[in-house]
PDB file of N, CA and C in Angstrom:
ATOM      1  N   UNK A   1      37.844 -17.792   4.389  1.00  0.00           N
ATOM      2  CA  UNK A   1      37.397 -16.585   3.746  1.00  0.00           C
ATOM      3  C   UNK A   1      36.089 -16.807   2.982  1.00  0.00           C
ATOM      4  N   UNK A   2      36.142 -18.066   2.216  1.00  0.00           N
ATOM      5  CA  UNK A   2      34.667 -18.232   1.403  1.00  0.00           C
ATOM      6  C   UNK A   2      33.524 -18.484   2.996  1.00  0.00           C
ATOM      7  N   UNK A   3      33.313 -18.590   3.701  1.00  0.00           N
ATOM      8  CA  UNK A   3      32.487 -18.424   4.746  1.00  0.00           C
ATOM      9  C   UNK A   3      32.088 -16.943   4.937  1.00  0.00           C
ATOM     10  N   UNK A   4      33.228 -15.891   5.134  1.00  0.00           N
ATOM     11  CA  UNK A   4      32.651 -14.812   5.482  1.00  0.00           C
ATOM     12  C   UNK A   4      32.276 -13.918   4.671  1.00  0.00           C
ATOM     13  N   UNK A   5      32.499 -14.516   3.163  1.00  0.00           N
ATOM     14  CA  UNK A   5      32.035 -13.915   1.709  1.00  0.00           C
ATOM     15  C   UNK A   5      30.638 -14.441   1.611  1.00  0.00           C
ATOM     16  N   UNK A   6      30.298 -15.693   1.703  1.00  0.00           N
ATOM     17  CA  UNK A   6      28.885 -15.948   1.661  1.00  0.00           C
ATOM     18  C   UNK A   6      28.062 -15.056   2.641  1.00  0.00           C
ATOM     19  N   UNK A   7      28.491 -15.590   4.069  1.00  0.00           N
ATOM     20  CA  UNK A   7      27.846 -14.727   5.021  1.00  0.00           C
ATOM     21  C   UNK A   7      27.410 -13.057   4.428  1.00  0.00           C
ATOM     22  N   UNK A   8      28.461 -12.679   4.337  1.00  0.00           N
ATOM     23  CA  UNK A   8      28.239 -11.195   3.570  1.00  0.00           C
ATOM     24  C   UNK A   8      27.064 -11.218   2.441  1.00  0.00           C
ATOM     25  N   UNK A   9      27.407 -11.966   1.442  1.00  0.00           N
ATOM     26  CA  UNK A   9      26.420 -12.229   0.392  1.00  0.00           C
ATOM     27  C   UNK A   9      24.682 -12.494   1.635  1.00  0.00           C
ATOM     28  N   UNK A  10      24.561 -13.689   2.125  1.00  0.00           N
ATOM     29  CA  UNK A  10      23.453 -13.436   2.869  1.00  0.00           C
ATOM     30  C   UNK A  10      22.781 -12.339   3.781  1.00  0.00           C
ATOM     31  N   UNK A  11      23.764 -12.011   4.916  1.00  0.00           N
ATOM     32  CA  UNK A  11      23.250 -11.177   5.326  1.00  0.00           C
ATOM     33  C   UNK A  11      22.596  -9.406   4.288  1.00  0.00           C
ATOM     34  N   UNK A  12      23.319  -9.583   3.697  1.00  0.00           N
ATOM     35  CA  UNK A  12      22.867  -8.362   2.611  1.00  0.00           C
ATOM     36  C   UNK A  12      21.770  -9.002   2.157  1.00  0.00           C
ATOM     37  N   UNK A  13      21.376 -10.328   1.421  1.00  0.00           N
ATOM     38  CA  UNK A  13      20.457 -10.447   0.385  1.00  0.00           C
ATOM     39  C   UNK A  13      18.905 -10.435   1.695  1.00  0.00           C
ATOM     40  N   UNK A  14      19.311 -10.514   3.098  1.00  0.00           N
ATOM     41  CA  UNK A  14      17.990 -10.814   4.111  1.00  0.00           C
ATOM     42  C   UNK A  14      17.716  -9.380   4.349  1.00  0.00           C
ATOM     43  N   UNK A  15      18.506  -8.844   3.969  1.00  0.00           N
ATOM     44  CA  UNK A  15      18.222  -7.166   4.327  1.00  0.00           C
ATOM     45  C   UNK A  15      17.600  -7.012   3.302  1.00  0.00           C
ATOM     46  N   UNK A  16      17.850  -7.203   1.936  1.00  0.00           N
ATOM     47  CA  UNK A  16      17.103  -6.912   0.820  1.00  0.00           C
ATOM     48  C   UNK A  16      15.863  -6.944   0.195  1.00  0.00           C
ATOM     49  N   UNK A  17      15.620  -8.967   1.216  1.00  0.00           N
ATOM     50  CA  UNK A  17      14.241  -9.220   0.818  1.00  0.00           C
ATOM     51  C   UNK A  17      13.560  -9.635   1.267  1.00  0.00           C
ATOM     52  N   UNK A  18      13.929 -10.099   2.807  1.00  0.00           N
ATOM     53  CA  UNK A  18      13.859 -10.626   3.529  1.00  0.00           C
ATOM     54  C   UNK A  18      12.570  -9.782   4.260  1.00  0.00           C
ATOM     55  N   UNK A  19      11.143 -10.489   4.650  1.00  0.00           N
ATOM     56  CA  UNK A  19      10.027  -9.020   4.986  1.00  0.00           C
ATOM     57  C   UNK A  19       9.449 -10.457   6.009  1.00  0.00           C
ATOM     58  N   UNK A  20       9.170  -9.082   7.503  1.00  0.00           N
ATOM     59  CA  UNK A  20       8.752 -10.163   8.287  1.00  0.00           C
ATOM     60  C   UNK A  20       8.028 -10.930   8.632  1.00  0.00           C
ATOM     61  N   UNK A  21       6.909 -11.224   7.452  1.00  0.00           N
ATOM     62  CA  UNK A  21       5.930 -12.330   7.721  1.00  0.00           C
ATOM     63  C   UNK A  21       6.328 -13.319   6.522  1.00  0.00           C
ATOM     64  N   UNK A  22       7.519 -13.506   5.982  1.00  0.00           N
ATOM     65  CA  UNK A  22       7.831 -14.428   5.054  1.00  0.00           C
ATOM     66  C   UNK A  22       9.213 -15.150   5.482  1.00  0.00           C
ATOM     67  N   UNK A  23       9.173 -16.324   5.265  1.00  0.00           N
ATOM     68  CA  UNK A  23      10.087 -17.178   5.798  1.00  0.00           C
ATOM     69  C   UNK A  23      11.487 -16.890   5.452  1.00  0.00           C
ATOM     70  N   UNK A  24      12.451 -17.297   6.320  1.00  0.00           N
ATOM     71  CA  UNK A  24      13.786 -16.620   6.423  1.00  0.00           C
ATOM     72  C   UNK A  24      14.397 -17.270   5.093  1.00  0.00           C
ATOM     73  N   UNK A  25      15.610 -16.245   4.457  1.00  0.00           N
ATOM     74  CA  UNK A  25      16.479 -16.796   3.658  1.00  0.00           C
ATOM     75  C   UNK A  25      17.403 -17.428   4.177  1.00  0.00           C
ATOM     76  N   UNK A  26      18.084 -18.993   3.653  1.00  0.00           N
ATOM     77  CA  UNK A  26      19.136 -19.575   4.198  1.00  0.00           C
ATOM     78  C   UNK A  26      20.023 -19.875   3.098  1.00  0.00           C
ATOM     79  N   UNK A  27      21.201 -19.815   3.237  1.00  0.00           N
ATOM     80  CA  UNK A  27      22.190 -20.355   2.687  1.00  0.00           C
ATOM     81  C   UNK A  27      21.530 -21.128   1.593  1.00  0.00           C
ATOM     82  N   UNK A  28      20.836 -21.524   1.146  1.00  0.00           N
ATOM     83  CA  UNK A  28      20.439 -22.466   0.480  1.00  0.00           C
ATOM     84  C   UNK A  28      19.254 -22.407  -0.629  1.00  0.00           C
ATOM     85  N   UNK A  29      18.953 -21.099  -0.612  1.00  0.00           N
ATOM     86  CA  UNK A  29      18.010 -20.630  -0.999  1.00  0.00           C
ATOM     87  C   UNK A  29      18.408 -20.103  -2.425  1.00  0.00           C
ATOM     88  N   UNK A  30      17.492 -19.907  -3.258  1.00  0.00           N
ATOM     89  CA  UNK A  30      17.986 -19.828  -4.680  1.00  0.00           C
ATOM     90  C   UNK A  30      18.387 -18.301  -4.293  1.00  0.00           C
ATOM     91  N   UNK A  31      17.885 -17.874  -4.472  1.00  0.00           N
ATOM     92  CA  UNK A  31      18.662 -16.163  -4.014  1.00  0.00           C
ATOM     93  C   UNK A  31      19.800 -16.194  -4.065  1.00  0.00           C
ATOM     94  N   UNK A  32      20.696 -17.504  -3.024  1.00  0.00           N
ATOM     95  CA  UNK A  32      21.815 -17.236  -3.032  1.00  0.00           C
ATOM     96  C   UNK A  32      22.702 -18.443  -4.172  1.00  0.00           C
ATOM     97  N   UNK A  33      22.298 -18.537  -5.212  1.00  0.00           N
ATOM     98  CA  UNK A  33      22.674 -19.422  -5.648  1.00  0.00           C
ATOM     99  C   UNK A  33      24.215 -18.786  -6.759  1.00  0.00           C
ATOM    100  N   UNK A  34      24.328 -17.386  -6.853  1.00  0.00           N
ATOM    101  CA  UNK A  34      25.477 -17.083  -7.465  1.00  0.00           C
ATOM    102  C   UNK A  34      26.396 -16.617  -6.283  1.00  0.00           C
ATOM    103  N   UNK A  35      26.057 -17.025  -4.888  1.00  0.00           N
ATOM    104  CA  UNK A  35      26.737 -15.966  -3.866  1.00  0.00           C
ATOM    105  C   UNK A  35      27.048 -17.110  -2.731  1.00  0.00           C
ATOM    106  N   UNK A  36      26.675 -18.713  -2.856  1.00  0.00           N
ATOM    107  CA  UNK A  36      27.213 -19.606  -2.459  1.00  0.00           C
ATOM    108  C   UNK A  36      28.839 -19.740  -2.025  1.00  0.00           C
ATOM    109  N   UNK A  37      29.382 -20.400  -0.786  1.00  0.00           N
ATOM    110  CA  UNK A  37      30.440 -20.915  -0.102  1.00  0.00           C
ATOM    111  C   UNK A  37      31.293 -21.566  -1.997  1.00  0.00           C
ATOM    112  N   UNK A  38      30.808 -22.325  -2.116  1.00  0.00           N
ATOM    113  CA  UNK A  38      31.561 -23.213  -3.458  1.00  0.00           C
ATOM    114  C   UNK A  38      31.795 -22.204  -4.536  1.00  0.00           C
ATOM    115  N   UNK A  39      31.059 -21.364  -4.713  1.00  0.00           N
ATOM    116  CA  UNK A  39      31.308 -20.282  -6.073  1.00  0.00           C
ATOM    117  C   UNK A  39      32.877 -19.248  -5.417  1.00  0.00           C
ATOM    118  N   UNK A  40      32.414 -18.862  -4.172  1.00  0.00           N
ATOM    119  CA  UNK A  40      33.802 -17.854  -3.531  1.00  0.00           C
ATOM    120  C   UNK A  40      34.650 -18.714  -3.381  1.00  0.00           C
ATOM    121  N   UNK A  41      34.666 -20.518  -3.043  1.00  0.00           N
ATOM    122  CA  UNK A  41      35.643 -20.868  -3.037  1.00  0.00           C
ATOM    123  C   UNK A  41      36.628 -21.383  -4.163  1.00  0.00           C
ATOM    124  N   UNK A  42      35.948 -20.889  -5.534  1.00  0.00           N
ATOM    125  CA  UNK A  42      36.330 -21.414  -6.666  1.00  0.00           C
ATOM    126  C   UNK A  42      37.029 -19.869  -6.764  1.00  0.00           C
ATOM    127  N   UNK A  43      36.497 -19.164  -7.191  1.00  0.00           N
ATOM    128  CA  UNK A  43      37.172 -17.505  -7.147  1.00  0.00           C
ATOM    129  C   UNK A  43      38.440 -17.105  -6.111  1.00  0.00           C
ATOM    130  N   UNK A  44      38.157 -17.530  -4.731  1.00  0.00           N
ATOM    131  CA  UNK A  44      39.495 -17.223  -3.920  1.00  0.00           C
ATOM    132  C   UNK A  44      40.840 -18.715  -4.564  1.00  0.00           C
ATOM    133  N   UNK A  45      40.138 -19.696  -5.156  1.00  0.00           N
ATOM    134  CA  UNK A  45      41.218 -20.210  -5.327  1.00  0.00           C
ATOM    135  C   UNK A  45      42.063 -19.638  -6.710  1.00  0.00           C
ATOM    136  N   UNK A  46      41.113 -19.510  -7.509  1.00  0.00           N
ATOM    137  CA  UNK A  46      41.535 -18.810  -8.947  1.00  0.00           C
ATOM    138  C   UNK A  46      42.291 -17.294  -8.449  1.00  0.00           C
ATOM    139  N   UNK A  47      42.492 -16.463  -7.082  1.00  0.00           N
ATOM    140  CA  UNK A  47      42.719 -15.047  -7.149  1.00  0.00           C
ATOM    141  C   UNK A  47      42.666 -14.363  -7.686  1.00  0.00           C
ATOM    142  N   UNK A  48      41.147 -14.440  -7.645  1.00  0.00           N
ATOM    143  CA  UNK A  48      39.869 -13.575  -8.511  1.00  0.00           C
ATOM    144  C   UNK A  48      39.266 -12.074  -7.754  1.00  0.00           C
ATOM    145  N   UNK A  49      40.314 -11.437  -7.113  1.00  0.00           N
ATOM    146  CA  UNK A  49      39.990 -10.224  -6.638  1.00  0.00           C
ATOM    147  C   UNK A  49      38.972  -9.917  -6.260  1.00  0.00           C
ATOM    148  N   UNK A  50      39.282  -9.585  -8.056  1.00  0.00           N
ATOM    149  CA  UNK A  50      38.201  -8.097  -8.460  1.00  0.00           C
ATOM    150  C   UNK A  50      36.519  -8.887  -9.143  1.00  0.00           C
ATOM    151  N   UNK A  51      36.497  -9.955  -9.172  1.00  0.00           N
ATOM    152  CA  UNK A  51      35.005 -10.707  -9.547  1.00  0.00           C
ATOM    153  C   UNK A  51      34.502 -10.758  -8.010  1.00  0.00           C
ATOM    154  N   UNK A  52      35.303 -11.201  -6.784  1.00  0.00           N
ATOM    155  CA  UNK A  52      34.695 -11.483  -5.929  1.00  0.00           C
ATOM    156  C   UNK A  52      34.270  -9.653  -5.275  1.00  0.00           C
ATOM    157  N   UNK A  53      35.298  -8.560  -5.391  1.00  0.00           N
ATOM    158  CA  UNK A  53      34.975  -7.591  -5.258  1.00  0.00           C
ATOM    159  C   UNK A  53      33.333  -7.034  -6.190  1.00  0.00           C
ATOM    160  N   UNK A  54      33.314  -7.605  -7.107  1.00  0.00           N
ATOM    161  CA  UNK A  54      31.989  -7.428  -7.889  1.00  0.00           C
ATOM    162  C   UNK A  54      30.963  -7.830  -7.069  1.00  0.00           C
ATOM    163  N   UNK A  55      30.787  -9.272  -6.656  1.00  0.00           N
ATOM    164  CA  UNK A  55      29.730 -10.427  -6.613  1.00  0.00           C
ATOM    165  C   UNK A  55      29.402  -9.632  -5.085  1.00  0.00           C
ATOM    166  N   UNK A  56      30.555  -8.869  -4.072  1.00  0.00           N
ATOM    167  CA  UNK A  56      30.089  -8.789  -2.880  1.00  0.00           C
ATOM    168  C   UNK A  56      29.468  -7.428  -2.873  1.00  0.00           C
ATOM    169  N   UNK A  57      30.224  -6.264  -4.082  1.00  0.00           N
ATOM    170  CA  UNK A  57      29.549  -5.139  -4.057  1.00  0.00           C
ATOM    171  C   UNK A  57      27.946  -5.232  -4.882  1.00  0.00           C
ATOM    172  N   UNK A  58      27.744  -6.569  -5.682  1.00  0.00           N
ATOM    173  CA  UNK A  58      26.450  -6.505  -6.082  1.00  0.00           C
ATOM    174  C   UNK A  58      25.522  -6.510  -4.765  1.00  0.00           C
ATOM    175  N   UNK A  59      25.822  -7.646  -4.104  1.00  0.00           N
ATOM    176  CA  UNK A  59      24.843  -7.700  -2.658  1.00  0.00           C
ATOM    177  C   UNK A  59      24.834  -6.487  -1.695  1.00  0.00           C
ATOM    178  N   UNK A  60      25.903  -6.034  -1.511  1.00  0.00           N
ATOM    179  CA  UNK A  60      25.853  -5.031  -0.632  1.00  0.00           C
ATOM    180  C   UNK A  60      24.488  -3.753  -1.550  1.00  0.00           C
ATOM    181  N   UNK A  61      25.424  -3.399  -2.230  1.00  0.00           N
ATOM    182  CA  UNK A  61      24.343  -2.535  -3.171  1.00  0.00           C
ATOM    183  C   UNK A  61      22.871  -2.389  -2.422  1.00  0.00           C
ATOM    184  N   UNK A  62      22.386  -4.091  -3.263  1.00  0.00           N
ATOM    185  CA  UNK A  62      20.570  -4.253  -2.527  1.00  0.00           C
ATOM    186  C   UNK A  62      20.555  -3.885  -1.190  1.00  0.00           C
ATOM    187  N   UNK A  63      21.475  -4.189  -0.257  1.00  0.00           N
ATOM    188  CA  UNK A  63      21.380  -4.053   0.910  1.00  0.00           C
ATOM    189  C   UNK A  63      21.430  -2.315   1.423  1.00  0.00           C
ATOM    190  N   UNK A  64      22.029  -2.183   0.960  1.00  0.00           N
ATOM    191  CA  UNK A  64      21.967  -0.467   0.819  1.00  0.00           C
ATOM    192  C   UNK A  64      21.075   0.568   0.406  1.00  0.00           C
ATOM    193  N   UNK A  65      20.666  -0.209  -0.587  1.00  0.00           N
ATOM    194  CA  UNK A  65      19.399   0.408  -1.298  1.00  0.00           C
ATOM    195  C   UNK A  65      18.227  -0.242  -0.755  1.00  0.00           C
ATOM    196  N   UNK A  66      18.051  -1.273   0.490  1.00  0.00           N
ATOM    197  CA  UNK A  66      16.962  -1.502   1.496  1.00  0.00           C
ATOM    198  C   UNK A  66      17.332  -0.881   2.842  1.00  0.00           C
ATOM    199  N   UNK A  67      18.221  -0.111   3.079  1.00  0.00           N
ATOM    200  CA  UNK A  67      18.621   0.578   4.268  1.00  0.00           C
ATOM    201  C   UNK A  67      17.657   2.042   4.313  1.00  0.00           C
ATOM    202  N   UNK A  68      17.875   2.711   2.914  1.00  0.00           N
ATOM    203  CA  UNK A  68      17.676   3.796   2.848  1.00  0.00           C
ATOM    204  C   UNK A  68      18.938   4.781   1.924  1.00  0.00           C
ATOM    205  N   UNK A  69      19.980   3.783   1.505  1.00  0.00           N
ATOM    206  CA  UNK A  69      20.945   4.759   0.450  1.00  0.00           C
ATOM    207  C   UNK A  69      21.976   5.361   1.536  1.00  0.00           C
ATOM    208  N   UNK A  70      22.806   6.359   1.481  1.00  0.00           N
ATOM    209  CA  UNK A  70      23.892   6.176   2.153  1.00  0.00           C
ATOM    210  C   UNK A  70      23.332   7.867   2.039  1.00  0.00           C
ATOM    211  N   UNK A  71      22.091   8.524   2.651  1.00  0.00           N
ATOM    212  CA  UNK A  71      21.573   9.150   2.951  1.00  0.00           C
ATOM    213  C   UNK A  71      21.091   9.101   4.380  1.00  0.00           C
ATOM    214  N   UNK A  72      20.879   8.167   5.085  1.00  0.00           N
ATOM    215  CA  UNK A  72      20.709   7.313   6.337  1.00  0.00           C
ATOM    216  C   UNK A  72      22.192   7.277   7.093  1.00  0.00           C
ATOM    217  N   UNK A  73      22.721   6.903   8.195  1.00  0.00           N
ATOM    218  CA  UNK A  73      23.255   7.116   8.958  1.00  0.00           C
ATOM    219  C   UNK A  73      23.829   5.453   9.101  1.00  0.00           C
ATOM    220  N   UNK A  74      22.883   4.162   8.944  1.00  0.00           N
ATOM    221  CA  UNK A  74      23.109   3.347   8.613  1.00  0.00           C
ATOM    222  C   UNK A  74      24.053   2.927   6.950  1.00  0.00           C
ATOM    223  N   UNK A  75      23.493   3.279   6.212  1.00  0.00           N
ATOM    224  CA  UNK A  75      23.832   3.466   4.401  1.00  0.00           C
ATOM    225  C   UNK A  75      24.951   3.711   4.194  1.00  0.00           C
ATOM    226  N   UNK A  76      25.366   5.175   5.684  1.00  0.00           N
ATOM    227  CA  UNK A  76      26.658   5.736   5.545  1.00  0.00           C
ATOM    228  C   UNK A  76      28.334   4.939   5.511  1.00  0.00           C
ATOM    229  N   UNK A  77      27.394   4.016   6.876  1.00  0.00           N
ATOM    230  CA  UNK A  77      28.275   3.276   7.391  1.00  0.00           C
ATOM    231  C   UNK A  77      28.589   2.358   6.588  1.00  0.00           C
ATOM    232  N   UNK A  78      27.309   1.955   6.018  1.00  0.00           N
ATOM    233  CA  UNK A  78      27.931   0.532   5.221  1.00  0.00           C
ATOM    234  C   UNK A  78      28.438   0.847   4.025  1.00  0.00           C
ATOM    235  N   UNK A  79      28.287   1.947   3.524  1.00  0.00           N
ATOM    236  CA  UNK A  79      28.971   2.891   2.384  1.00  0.00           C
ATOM    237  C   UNK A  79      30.376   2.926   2.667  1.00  0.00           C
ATOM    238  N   UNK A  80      31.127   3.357   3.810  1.00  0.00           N
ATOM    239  CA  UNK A  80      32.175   3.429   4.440  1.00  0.00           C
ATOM    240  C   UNK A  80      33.118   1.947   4.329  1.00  0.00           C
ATOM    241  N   UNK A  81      32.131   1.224   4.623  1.00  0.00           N
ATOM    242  CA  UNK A  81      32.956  -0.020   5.233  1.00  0.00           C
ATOM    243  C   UNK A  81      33.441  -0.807   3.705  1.00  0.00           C
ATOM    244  N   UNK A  82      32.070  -0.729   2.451  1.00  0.00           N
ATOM    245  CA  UNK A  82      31.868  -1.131   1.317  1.00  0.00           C
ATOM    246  C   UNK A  82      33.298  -0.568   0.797  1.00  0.00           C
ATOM    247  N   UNK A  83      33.218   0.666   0.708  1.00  0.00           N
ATOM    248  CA  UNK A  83      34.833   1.350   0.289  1.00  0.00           C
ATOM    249  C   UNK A  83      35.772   0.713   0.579  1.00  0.00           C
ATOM    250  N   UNK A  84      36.301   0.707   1.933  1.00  0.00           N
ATOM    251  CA  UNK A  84      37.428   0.137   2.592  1.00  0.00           C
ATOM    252  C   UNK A  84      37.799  -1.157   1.479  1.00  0.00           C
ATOM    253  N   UNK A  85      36.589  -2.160   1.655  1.00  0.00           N
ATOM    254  CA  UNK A  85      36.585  -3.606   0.898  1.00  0.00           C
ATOM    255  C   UNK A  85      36.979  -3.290  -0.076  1.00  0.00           C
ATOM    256  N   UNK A  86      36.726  -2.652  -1.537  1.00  0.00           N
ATOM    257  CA  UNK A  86      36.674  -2.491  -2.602  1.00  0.00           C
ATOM    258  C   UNK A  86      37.982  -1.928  -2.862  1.00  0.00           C
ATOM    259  N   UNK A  87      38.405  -1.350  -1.970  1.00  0.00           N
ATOM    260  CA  UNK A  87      40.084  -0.602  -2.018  1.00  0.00           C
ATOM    261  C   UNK A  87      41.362  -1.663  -2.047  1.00  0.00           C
ATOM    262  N   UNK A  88      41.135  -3.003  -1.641  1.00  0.00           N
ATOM    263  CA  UNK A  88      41.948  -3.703  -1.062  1.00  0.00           C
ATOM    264  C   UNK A  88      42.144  -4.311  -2.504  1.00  0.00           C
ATOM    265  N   UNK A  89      43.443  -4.897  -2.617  1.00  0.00           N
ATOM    266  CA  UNK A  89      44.347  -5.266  -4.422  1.00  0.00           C
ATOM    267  C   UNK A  89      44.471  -6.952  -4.025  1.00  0.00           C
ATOM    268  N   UNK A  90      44.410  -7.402  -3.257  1.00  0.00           N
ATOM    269  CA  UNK A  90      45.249  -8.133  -3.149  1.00  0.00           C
ATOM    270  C   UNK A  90      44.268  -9.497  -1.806  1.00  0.00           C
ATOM    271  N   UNK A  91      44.024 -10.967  -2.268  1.00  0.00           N
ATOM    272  CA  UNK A  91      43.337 -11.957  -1.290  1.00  0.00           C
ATOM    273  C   UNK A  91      44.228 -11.512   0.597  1.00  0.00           C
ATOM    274  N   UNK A  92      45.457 -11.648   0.057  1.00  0.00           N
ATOM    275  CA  UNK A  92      45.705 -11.472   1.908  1.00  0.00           C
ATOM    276  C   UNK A  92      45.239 -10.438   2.646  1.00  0.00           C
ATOM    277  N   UNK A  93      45.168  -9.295   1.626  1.00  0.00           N
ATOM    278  CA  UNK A  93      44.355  -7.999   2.778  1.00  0.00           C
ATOM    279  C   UNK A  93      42.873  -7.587   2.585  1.00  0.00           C
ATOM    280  N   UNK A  94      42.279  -8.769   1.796  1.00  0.00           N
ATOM    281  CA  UNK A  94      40.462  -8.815   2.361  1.00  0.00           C
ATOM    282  C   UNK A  94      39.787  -8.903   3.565  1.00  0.00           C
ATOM    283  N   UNK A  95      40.702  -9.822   3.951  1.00  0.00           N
ATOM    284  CA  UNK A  95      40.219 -10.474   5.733  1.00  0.00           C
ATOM    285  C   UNK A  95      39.545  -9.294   6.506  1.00  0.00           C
ATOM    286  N   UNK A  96      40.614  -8.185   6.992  1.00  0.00           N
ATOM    287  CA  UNK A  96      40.114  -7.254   7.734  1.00  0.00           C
ATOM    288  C   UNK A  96      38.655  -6.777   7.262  1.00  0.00           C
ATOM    289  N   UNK A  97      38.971  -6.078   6.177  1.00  0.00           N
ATOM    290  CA  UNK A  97      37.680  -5.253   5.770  1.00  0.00           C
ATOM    291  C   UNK A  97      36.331  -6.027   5.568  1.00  0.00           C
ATOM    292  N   UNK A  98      36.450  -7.363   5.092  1.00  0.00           N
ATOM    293  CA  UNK A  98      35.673  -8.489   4.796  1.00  0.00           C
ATOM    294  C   UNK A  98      34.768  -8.533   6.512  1.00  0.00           C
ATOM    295  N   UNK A  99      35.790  -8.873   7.284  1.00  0.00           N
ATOM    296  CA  UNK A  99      35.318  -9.386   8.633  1.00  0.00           C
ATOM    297  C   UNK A  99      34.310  -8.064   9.190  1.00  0.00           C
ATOM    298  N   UNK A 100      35.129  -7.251   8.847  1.00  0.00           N
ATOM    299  CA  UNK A 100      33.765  -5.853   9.154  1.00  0.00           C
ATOM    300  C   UNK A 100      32.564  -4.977   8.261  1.00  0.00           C
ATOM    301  N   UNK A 101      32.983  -5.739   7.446  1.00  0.00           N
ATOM    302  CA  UNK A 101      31.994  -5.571   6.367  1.00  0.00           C
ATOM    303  C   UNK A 101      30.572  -6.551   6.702  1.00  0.00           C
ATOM    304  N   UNK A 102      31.290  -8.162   6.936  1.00  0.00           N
ATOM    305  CA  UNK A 102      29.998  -8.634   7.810  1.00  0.00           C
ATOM    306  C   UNK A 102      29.705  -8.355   8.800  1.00  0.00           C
ATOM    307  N   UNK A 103      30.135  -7.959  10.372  1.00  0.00           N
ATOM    308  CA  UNK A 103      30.004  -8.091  11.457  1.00  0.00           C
ATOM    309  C   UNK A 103      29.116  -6.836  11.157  1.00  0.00           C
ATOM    310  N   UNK A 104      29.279  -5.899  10.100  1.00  0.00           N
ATOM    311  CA  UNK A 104      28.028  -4.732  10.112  1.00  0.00           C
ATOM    312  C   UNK A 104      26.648  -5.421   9.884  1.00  0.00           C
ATOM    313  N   UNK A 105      26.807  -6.296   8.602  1.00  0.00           N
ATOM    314  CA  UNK A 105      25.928  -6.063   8.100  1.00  0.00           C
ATOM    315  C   UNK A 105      25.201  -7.156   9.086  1.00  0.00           C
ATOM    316  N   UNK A 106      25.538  -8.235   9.614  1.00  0.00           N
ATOM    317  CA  UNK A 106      24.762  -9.139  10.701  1.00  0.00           C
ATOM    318  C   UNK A 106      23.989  -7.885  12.046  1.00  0.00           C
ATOM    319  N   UNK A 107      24.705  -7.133  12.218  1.00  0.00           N
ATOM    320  CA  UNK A 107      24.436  -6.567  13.353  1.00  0.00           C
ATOM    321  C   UNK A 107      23.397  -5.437  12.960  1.00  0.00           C
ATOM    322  N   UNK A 108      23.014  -4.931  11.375  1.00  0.00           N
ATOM    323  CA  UNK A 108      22.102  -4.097  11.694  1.00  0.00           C
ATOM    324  C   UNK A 108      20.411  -4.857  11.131  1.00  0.00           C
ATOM    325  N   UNK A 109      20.278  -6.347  11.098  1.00  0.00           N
ATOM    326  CA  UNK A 109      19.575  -7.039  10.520  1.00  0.00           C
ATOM    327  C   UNK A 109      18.310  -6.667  11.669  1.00  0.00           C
TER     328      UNK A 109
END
């Protein structure tokens, strides 16, 4: 799960700032230095919900607000999917919404 929480965290933060004559963001990059594999894996071990529900709706956010806002057709979607995530109480039923929460946000990069 801390894999597809980072992922999420990245792919949002390359949507955010990511501009195409400047070198790619990686995993490794200070950008992602509160949205790191080791930080979600300290939080999913603590069953920290609702912080990791924070840390992923902070990224999404930027990412949303570099789409065009949930005024766009894109925005909508990831508005949609953002919900779903944020609805869920409980680490065992993140997976789903998590997994499509990234597979969006990789796919509209």
């Amino acid at each position: 799960m801390e894999l597809q929480l980072e992922s999420v965290a990245l792919f949002s933060l390359k949507l955010a700032y990511e501009t195409e004559d400047s070198s790619p963001i990686l995993r490794d990059d200070l950008v992602m230095g509160d949205y790191q594999r080791d930080v979600f894996e300290l939080l999913v071990r603590r069953g920290d919900v609702e912080t990791i529900k924070v840390k992923v709706a902070e990224c999404v956010g930027l990412a949303l607000e570099a789409i065009g806002g949930v005024g766009t057709a894109l925005g909508r979607e990831l508005d949609r999917l953002s919900v779903d995530f944020r609805a869920v109480q409980t680490l065992e039923h993140l997976d789903v919404p998590l997994i499509a929460l990234k597979d969006y946000l990789k796919d509209i990069q």
